[in-house]
PDB file of N, CA and C in Angstrom:
ATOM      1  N   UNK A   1       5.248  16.444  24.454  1.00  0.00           N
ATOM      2  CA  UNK A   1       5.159  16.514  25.892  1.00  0.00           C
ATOM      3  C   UNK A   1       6.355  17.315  26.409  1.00  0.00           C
ATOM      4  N   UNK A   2       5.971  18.203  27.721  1.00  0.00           N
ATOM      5  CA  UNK A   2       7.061  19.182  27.556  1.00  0.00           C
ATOM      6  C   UNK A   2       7.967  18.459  29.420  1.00  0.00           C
ATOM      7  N   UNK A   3       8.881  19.377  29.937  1.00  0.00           N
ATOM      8  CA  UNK A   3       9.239  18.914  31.254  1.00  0.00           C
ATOM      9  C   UNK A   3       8.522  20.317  31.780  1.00  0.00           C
ATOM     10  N   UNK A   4       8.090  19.891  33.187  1.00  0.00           N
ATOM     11  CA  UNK A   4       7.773  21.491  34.006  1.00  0.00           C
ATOM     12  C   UNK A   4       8.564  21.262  35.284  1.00  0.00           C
ATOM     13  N   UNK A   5       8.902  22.526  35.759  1.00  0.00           N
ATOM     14  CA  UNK A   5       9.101  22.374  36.987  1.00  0.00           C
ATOM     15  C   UNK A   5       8.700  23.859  37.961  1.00  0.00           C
ATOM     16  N   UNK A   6       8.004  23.458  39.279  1.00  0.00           N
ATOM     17  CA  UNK A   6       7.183  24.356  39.691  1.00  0.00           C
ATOM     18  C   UNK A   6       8.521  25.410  40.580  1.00  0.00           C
ATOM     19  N   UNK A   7       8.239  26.799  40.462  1.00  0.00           N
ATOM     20  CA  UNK A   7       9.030  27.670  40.961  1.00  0.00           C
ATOM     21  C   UNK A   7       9.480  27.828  42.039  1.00  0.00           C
ATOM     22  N   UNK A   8       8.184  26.837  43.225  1.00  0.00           N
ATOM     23  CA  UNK A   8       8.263  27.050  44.580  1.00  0.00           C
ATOM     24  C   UNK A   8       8.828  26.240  45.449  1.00  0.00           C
ATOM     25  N   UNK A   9       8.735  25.058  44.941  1.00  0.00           N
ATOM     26  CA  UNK A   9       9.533  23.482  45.578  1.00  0.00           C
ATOM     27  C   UNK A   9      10.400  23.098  44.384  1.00  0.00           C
ATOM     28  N   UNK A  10      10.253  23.256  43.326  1.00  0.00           N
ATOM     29  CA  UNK A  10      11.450  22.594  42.207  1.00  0.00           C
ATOM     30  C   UNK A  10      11.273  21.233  42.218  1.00  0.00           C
ATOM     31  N   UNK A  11       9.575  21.042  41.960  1.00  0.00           N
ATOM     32  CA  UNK A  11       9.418  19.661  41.648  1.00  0.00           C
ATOM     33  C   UNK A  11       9.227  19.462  39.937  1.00  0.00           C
ATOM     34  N   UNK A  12       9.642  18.723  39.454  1.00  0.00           N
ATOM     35  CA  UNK A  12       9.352  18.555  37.957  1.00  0.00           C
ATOM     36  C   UNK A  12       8.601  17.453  37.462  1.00  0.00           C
ATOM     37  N   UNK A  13       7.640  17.599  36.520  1.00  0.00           N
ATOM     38  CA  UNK A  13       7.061  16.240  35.846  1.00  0.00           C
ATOM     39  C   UNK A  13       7.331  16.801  34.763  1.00  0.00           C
ATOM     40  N   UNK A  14       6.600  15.364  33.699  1.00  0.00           N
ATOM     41  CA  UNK A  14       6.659  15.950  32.030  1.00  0.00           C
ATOM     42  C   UNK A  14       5.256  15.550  32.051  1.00  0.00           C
ATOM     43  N   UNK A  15       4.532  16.479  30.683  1.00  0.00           N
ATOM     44  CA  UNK A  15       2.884  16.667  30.965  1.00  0.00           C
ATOM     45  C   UNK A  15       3.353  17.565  29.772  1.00  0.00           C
ATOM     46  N   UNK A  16       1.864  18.181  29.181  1.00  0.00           N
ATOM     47  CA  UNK A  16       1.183  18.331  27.652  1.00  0.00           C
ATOM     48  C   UNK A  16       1.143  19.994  28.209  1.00  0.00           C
ATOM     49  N   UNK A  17       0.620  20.220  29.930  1.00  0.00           N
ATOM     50  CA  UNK A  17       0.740  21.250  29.961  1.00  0.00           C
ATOM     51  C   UNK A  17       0.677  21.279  31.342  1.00  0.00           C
ATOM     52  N   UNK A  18       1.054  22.134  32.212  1.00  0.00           N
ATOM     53  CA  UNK A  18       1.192  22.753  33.634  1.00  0.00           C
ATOM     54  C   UNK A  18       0.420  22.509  34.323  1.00  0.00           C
ATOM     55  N   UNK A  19       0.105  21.073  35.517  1.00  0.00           N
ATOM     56  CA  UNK A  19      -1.574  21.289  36.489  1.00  0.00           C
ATOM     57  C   UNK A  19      -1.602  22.789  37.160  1.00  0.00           C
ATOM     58  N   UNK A  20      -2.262  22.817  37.433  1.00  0.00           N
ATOM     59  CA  UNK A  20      -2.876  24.139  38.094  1.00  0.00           C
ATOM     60  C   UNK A  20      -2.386  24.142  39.556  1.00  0.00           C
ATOM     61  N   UNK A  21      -2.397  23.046  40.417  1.00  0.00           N
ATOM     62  CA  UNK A  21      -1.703  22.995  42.013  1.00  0.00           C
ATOM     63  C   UNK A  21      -0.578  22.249  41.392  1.00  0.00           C
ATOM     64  N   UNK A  22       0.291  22.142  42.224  1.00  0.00           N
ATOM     65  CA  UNK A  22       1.637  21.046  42.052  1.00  0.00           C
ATOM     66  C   UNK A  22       1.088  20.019  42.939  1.00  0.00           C
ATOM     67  N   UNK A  23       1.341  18.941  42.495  1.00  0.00           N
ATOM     68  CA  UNK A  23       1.471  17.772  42.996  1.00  0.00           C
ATOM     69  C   UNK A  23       2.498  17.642  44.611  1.00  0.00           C
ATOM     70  N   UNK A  24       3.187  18.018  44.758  1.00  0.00           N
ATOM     71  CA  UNK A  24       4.319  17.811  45.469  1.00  0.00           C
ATOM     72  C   UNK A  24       3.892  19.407  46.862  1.00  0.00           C
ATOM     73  N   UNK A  25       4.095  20.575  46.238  1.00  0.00           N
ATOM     74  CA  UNK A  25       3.788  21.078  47.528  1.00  0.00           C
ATOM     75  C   UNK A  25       2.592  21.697  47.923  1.00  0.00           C
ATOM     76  N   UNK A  26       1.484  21.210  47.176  1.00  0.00           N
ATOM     77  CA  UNK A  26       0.235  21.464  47.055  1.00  0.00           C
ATOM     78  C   UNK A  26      -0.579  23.148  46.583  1.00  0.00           C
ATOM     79  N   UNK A  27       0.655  23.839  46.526  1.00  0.00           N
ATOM     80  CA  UNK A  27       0.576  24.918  46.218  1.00  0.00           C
ATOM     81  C   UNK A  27      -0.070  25.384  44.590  1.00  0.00           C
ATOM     82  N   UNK A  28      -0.821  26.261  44.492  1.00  0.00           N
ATOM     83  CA  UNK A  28      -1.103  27.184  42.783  1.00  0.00           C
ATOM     84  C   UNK A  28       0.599  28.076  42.349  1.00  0.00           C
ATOM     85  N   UNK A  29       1.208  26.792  42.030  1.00  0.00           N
ATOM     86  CA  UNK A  29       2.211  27.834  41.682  1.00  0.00           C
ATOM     87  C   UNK A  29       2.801  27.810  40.126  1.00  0.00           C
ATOM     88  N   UNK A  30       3.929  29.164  39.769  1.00  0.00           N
ATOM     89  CA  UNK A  30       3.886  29.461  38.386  1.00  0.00           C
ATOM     90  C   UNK A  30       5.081  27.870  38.057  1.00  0.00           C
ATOM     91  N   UNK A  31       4.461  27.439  36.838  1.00  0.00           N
ATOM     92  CA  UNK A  31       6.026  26.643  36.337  1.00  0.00           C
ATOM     93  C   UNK A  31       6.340  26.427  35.163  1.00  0.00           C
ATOM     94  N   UNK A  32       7.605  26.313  34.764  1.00  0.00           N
ATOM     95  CA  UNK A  32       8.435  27.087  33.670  1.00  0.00           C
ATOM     96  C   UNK A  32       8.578  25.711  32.768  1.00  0.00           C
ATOM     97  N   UNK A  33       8.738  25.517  31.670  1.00  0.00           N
ATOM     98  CA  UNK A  33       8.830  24.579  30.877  1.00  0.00           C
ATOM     99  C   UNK A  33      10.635  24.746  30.850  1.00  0.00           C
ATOM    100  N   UNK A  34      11.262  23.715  30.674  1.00  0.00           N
ATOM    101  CA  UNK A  34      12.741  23.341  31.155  1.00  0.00           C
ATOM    102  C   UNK A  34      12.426  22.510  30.380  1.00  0.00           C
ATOM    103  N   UNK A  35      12.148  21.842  28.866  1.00  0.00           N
ATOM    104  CA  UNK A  35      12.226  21.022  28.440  1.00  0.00           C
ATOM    105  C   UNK A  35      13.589  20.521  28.049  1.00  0.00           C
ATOM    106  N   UNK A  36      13.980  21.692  27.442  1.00  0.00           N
ATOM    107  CA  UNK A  36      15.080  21.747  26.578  1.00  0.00           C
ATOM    108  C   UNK A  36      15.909  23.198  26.157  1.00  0.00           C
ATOM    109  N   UNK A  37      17.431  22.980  26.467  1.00  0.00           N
ATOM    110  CA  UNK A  37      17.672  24.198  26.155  1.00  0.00           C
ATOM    111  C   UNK A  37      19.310  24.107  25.595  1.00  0.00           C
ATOM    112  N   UNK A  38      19.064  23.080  24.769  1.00  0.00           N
ATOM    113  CA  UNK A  38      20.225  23.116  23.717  1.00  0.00           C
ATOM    114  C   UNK A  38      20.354  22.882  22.968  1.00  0.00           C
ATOM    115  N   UNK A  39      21.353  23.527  21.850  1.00  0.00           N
ATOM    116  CA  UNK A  39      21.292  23.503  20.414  1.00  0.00           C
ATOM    117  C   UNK A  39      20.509  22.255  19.633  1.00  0.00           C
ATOM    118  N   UNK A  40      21.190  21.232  19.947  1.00  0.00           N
ATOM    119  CA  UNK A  40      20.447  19.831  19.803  1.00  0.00           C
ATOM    120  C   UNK A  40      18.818  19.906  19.505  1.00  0.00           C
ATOM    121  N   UNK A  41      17.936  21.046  20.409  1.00  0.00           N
ATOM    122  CA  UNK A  41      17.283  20.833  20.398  1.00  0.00           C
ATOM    123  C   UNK A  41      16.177  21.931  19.849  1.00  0.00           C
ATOM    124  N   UNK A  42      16.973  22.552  19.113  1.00  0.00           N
ATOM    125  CA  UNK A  42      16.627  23.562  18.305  1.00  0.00           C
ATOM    126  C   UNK A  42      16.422  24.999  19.265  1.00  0.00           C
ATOM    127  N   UNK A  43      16.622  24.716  20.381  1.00  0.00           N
ATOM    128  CA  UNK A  43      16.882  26.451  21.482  1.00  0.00           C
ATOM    129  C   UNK A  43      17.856  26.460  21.700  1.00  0.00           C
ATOM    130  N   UNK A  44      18.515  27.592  22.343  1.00  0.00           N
ATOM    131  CA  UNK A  44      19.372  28.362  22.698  1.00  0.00           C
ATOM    132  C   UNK A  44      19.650  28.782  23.733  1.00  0.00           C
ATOM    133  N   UNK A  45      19.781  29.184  24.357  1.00  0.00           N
ATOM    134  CA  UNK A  45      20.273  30.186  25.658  1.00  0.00           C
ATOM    135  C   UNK A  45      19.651  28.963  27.216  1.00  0.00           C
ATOM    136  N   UNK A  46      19.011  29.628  28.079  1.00  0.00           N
ATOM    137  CA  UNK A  46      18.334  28.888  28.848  1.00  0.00           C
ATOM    138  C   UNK A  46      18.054  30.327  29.666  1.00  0.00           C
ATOM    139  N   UNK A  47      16.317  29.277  30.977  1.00  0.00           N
ATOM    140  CA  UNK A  47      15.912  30.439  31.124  1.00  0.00           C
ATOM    141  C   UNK A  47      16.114  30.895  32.274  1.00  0.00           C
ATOM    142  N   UNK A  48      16.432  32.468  32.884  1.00  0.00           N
ATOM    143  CA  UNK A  48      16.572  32.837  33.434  1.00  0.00           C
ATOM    144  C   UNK A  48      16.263  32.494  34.759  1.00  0.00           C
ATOM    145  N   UNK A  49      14.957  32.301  34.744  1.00  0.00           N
ATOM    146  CA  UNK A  49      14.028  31.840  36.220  1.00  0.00           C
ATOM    147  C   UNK A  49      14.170  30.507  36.772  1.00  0.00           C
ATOM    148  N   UNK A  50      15.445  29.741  36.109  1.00  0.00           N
ATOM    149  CA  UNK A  50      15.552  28.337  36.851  1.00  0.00           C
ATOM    150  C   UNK A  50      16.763  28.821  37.694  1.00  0.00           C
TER     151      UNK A  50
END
């Protein structure tokens, strides 16, 4: 299960994969998996678009 969080309000859940509207600002918007982004966790860097 991954974390998402949507690009447009910066709401986050954790889910298998991305709903299609966000929950929160009812919008179709893009969102980025933020699960994890350290060594610990076998990635590296982090991503740009948060």
């Amino acid at each position: 299960m991954g974390e998402w969080k949507c690009q447009k309000c910066g709401y986050s859940l954790q889910a298998d994969k991305p709903p299609e509207q966000c929950p929160s600002c009812k919008e179709k918007c893009e969102f980025v998996d933020v699960t994890c982004y350290i060594p610990d966790c076998g990635q590296t860097g982090g991503d740009k678009r948060l």
